[in-house]
PDB file of N, CA and C in Angstrom:
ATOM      1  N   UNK A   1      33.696 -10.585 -95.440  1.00  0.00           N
ATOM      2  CA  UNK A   1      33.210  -9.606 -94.484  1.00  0.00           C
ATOM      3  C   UNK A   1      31.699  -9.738 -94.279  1.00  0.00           C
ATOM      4  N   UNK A   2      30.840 -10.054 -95.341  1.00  0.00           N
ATOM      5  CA  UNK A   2      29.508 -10.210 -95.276  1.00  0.00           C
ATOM      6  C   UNK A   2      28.766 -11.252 -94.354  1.00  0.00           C
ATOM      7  N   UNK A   3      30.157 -12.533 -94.238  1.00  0.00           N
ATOM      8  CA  UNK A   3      30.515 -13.461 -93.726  1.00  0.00           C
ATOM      9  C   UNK A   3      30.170 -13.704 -92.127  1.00  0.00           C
ATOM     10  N   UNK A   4      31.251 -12.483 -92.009  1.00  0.00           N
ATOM     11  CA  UNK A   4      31.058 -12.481 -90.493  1.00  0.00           C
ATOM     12  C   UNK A   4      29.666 -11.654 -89.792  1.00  0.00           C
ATOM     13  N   UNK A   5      29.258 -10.455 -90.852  1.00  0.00           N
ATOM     14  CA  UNK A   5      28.098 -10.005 -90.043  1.00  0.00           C
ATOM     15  C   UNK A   5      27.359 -10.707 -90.172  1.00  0.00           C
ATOM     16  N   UNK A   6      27.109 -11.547 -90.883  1.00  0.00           N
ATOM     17  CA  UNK A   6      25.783 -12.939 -91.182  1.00  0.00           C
ATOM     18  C   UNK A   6      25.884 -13.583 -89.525  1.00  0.00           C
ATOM     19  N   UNK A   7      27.087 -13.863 -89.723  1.00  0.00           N
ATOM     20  CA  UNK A   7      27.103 -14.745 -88.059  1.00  0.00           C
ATOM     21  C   UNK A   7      27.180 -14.055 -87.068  1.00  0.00           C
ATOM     22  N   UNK A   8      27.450 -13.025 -86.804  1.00  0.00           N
ATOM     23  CA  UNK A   8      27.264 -12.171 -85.747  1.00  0.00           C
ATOM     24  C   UNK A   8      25.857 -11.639 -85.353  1.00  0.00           C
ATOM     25  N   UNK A   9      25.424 -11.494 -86.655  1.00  0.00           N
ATOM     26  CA  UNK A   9      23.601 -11.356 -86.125  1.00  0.00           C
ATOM     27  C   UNK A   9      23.319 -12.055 -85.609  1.00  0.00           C
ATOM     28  N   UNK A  10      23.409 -13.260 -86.765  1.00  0.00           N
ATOM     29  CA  UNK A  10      22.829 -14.731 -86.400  1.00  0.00           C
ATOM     30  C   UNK A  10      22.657 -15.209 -85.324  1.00  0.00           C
ATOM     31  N   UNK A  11      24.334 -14.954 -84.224  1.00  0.00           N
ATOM     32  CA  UNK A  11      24.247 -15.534 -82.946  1.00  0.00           C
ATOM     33  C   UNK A  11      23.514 -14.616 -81.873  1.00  0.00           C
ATOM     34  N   UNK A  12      23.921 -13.402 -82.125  1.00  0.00           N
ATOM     35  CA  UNK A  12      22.913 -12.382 -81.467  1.00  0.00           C
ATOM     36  C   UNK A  12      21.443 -12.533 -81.652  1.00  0.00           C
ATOM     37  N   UNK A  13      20.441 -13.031 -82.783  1.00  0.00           N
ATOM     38  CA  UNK A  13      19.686 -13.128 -82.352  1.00  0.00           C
ATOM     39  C   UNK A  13      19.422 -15.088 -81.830  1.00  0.00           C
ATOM     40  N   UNK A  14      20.022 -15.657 -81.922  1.00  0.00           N
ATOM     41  CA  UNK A  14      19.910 -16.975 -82.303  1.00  0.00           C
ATOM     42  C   UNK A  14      19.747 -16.893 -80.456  1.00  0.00           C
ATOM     43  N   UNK A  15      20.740 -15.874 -79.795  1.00  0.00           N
ATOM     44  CA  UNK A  15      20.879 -15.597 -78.740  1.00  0.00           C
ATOM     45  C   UNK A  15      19.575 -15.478 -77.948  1.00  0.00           C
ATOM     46  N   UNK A  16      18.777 -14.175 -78.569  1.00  0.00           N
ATOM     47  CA  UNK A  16      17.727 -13.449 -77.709  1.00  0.00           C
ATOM     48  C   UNK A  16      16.509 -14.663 -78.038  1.00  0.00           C
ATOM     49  N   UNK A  17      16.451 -15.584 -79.052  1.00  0.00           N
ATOM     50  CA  UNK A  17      15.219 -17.101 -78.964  1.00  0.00           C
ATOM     51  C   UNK A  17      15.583 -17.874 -78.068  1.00  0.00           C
ATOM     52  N   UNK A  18      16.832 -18.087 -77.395  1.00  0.00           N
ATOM     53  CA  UNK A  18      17.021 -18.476 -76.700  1.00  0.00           C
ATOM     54  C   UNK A  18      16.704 -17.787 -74.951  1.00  0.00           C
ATOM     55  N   UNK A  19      16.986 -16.920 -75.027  1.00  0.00           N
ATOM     56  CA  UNK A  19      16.563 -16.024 -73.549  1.00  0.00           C
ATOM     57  C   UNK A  19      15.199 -15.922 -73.749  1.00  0.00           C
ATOM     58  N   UNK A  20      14.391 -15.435 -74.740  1.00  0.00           N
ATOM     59  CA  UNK A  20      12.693 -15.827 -74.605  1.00  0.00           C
ATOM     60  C   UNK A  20      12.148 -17.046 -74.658  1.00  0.00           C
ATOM     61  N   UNK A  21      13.031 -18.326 -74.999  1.00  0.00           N
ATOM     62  CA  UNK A  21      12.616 -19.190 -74.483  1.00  0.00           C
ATOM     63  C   UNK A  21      12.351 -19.625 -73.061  1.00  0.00           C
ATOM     64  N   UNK A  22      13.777 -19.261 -72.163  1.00  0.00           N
ATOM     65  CA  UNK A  22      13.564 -19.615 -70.970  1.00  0.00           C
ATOM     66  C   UNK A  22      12.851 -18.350 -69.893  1.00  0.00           C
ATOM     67  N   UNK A  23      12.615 -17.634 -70.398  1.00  0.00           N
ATOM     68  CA  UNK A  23      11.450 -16.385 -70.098  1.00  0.00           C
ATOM     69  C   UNK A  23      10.114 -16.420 -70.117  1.00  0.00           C
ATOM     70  N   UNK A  24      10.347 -16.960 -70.883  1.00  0.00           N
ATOM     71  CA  UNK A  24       8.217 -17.173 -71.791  1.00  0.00           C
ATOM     72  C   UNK A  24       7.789 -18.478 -72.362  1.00  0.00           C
ATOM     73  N   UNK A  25       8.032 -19.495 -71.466  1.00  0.00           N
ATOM     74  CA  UNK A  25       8.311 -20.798 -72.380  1.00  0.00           C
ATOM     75  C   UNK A  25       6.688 -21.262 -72.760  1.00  0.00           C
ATOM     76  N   UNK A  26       5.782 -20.715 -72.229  1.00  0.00           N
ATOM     77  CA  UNK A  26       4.281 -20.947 -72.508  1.00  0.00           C
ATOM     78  C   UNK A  26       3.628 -20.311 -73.695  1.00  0.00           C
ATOM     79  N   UNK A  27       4.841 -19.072 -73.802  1.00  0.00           N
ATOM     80  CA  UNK A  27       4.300 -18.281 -75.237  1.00  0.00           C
ATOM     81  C   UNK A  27       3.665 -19.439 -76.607  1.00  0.00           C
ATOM     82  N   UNK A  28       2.830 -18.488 -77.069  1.00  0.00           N
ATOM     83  CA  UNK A  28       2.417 -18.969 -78.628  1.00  0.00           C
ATOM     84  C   UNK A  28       3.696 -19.105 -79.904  1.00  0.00           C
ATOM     85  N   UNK A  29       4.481 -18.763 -79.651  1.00  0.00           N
ATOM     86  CA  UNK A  29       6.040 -19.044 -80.355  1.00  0.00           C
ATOM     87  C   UNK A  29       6.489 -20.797 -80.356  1.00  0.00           C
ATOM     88  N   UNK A  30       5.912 -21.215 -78.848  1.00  0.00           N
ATOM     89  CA  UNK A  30       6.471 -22.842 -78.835  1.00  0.00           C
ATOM     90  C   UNK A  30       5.814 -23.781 -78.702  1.00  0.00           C
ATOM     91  N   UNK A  31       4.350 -23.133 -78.883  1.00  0.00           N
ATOM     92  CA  UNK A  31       3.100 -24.203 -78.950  1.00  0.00           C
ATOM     93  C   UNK A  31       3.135 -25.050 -79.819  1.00  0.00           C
ATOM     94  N   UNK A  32       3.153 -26.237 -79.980  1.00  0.00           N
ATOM     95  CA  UNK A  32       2.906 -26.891 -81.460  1.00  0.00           C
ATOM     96  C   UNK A  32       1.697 -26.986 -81.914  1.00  0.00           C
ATOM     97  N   UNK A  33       1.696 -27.067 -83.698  1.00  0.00           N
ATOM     98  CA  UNK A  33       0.768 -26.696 -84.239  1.00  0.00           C
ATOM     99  C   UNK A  33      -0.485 -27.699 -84.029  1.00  0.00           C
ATOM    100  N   UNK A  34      -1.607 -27.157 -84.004  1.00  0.00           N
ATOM    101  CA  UNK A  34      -2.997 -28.402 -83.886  1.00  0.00           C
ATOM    102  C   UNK A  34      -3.214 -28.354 -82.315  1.00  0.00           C
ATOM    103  N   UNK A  35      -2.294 -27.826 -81.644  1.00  0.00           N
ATOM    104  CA  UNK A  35      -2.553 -27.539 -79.827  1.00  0.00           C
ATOM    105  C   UNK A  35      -4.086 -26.362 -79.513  1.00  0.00           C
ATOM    106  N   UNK A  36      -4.926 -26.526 -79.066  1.00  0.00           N
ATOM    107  CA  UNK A  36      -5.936 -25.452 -78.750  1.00  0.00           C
ATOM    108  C   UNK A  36      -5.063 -24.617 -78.342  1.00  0.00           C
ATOM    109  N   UNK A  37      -5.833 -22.887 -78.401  1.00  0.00           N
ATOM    110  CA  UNK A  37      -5.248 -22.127 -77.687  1.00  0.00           C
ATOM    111  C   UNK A  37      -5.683 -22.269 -76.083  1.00  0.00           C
ATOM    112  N   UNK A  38      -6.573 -22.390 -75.651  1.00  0.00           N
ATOM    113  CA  UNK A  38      -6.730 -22.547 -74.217  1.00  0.00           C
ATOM    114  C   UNK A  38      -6.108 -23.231 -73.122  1.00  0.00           C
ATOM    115  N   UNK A  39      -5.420 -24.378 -74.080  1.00  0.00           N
ATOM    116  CA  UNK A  39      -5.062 -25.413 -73.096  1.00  0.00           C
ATOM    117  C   UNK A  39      -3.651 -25.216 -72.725  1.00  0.00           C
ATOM    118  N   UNK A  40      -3.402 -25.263 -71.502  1.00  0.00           N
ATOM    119  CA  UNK A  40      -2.087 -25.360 -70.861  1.00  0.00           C
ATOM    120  C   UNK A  40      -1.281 -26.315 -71.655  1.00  0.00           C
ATOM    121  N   UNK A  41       0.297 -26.142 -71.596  1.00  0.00           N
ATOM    122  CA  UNK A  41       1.113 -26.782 -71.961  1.00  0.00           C
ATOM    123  C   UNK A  41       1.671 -27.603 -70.568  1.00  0.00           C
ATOM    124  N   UNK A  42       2.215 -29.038 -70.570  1.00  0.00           N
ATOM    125  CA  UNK A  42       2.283 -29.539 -69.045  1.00  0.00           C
ATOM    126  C   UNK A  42       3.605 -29.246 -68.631  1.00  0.00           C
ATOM    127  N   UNK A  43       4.148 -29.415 -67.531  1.00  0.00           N
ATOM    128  CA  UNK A  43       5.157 -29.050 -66.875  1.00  0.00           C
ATOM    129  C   UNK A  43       6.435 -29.470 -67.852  1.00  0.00           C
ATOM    130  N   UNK A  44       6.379 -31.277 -67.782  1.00  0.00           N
ATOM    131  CA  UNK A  44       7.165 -31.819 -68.699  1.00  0.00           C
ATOM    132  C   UNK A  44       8.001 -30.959 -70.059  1.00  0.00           C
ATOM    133  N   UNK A  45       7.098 -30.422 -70.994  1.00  0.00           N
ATOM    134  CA  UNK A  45       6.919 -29.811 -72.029  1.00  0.00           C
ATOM    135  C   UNK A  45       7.419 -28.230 -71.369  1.00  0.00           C
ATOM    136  N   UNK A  46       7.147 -27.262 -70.600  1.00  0.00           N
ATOM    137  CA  UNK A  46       7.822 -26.513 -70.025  1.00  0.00           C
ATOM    138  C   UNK A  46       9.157 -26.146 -69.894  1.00  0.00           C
ATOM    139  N   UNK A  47       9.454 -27.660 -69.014  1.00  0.00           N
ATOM    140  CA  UNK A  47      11.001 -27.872 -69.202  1.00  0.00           C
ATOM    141  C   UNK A  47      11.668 -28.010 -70.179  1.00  0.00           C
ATOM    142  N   UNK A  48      10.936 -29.121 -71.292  1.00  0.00           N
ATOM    143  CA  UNK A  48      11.707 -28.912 -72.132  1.00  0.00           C
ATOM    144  C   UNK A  48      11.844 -27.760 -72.814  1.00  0.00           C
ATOM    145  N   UNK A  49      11.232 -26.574 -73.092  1.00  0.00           N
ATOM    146  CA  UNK A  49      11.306 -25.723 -74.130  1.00  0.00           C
ATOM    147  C   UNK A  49      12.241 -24.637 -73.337  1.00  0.00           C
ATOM    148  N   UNK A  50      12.793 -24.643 -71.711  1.00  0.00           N
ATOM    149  CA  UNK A  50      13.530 -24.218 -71.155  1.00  0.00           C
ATOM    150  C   UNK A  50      15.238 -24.653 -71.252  1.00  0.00           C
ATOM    151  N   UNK A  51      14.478 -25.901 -71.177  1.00  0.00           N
ATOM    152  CA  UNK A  51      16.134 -26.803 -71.411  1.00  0.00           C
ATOM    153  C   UNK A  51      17.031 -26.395 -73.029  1.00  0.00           C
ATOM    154  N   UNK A  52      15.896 -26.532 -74.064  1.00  0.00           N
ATOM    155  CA  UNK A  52      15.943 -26.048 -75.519  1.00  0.00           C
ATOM    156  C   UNK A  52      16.736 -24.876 -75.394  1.00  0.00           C
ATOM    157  N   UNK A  53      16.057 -23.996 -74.320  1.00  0.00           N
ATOM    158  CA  UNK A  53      16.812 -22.391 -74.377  1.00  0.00           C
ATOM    159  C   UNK A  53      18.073 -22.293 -73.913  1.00  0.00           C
ATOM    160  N   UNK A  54      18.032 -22.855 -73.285  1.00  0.00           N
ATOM    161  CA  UNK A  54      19.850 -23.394 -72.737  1.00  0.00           C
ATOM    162  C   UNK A  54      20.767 -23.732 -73.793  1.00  0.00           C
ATOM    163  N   UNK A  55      20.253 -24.528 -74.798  1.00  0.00           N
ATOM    164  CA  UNK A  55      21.120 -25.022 -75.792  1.00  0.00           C
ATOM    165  C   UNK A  55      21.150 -23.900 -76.775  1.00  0.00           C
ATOM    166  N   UNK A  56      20.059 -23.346 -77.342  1.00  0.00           N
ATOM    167  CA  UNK A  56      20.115 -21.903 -78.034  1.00  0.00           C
ATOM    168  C   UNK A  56      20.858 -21.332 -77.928  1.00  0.00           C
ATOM    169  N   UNK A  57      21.228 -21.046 -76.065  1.00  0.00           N
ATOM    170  CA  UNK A  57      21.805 -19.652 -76.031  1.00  0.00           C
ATOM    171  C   UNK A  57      23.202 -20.359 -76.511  1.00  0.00           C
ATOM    172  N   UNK A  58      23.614 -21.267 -76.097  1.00  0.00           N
ATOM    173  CA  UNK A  58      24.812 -21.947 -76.266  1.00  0.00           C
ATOM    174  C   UNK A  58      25.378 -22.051 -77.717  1.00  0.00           C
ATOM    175  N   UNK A  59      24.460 -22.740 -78.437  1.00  0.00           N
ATOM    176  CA  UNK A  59      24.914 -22.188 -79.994  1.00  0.00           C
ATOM    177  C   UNK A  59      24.660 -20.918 -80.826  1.00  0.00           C
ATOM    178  N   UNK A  60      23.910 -19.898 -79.893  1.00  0.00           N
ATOM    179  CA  UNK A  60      24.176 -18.234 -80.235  1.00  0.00           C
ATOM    180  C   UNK A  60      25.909 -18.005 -79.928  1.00  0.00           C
ATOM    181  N   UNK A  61      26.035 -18.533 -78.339  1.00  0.00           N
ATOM    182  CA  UNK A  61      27.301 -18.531 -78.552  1.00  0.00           C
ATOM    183  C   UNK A  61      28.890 -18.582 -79.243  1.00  0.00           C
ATOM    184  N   UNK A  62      28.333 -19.820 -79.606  1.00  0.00           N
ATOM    185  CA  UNK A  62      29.132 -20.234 -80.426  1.00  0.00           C
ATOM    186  C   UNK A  62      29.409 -19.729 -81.964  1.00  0.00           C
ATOM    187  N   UNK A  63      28.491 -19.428 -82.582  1.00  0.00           N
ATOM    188  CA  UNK A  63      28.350 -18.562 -83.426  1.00  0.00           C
ATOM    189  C   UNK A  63      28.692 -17.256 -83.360  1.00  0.00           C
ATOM    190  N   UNK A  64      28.522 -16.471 -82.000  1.00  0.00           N
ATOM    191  CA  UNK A  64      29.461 -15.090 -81.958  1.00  0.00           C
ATOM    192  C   UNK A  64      31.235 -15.424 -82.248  1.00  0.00           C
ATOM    193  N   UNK A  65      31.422 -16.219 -81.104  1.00  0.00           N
ATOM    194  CA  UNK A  65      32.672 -16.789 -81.606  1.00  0.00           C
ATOM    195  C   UNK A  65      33.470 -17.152 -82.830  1.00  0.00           C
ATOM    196  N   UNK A  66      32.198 -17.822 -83.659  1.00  0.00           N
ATOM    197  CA  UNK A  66      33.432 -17.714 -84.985  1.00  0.00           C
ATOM    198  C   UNK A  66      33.332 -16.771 -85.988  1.00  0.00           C
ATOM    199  N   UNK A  67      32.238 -15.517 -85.303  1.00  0.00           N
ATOM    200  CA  UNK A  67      32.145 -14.745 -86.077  1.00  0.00           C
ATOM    201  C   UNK A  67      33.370 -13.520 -85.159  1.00  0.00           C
ATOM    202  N   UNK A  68      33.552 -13.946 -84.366  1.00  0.00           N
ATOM    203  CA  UNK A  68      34.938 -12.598 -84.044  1.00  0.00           C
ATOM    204  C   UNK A  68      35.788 -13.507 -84.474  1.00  0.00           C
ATOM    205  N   UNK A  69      35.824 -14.887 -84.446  1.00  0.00           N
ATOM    206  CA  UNK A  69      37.431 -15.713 -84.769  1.00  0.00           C
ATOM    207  C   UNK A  69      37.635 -14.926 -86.564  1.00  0.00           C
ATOM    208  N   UNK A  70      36.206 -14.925 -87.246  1.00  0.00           N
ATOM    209  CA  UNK A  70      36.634 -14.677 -88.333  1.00  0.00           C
ATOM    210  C   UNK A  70      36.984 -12.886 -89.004  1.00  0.00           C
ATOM    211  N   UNK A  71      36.622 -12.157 -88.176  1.00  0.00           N
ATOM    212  CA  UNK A  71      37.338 -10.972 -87.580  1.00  0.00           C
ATOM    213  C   UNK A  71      38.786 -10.859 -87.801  1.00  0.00           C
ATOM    214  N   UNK A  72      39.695 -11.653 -87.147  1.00  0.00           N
ATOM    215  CA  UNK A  72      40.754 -11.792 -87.133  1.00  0.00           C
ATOM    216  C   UNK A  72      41.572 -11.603 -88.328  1.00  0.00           C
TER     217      UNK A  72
END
Protein backbone atom coordinates (compact mmCIF):
# COMPACT_ATOMS: atom_id res chain seq x y z
CA UNK A 1 0.00 0.00 0.00
CA UNK A 2 2.91 2.37 0.78
CA UNK A 3 3.80 1.15 -2.64
CA UNK A 4 1.32 2.62 -4.50
CA UNK A 5 1.16 6.09 -2.76
CA UNK A 6 5.00 6.35 -3.45
CA UNK A 7 4.00 6.15 -7.15
CA UNK A 8 1.11 8.05 -7.23
CA UNK A 9 2.85 11.09 -5.84
CA UNK A 10 5.69 10.38 -7.71
CA UNK A 11 3.81 10.61 -11.02
CA UNK A 12 1.77 13.52 -9.87
CA UNK A 13 4.55 15.41 -9.18
CA UNK A 14 6.98 13.88 -11.75
CA UNK A 15 3.84 15.31 -13.66
CA UNK A 16 3.74 19.10 -12.54
CA UNK A 17 8.23 19.20 -13.58
CA UNK A 18 7.06 18.35 -16.44
CA UNK A 19 4.22 21.11 -17.12
CA UNK A 20 6.81 23.77 -15.60
CA UNK A 21 9.06 22.69 -17.86
CA UNK A 22 7.17 23.47 -20.90
CA UNK A 23 5.81 26.74 -19.12
CA UNK A 24 8.99 28.23 -17.86
CA UNK A 25 11.65 26.58 -19.79
CA UNK A 26 14.13 29.70 -19.16
CA UNK A 27 13.59 29.32 -15.40
CA UNK A 28 16.71 28.95 -13.02
CA UNK A 29 15.48 25.19 -12.36
CA UNK A 30 17.07 24.23 -16.02
CA UNK A 31 19.99 26.39 -16.29
CA UNK A 32 23.07 24.38 -16.13
CA UNK A 33 25.46 24.82 -13.60
CA UNK A 34 28.62 27.40 -14.37
CA UNK A 35 25.90 29.30 -16.91
CA UNK A 36 25.95 33.28 -15.82
CA UNK A 37 22.83 34.42 -14.56
CA UNK A 38 22.35 37.13 -17.18
CA UNK A 39 22.80 35.31 -20.14
CA UNK A 40 20.01 34.02 -22.24
CA UNK A 41 19.63 30.42 -22.85
CA UNK A 42 19.45 29.90 -26.99
CA UNK A 43 16.46 28.81 -28.74
CA UNK A 44 18.01 25.34 -29.50
CA UNK A 45 18.35 24.65 -25.68
CA UNK A 46 14.68 26.07 -25.17
CA UNK A 47 13.38 23.43 -27.17
CA UNK A 48 15.03 21.09 -25.77
CA UNK A 49 14.04 21.58 -22.15
CA UNK A 50 10.37 21.77 -23.74
CA UNK A 51 10.72 18.64 -25.64
CA UNK A 52 12.23 17.09 -22.06
CA UNK A 53 8.74 18.24 -20.68
CA UNK A 54 6.90 16.24 -23.03
CA UNK A 55 8.68 13.17 -22.01
CA UNK A 56 8.20 14.01 -18.16
CA UNK A 57 4.78 14.42 -18.46
CA UNK A 58 4.70 11.08 -20.24
CA UNK A 59 6.53 9.12 -17.64
CA UNK A 60 4.41 11.01 -14.78
CA UNK A 61 2.02 9.21 -16.72
CA UNK A 62 2.98 6.23 -16.72
CA UNK A 63 3.70 6.01 -13.28
CA UNK A 64 0.04 7.07 -12.29
CA UNK A 65 -0.83 4.06 -14.16
CA UNK A 66 0.92 1.50 -12.37
CA UNK A 67 0.17 3.06 -9.42
CA UNK A 68 -3.83 2.56 -9.99
CA UNK A 69 -2.83 -0.89 -11.86
CA UNK A 70 -1.42 -1.60 -8.41
CA UNK A 71 -4.66 -0.48 -6.68
CA UNK A 72 -6.29 -3.29 -8.08
Amino acid sequence: MLFTIFLLLFGVLVIGLGIFAIKKPTSWFFRPIGLQRDSEPSAGFIDYIKFAGVITIVLGVIFLIFGILSLL
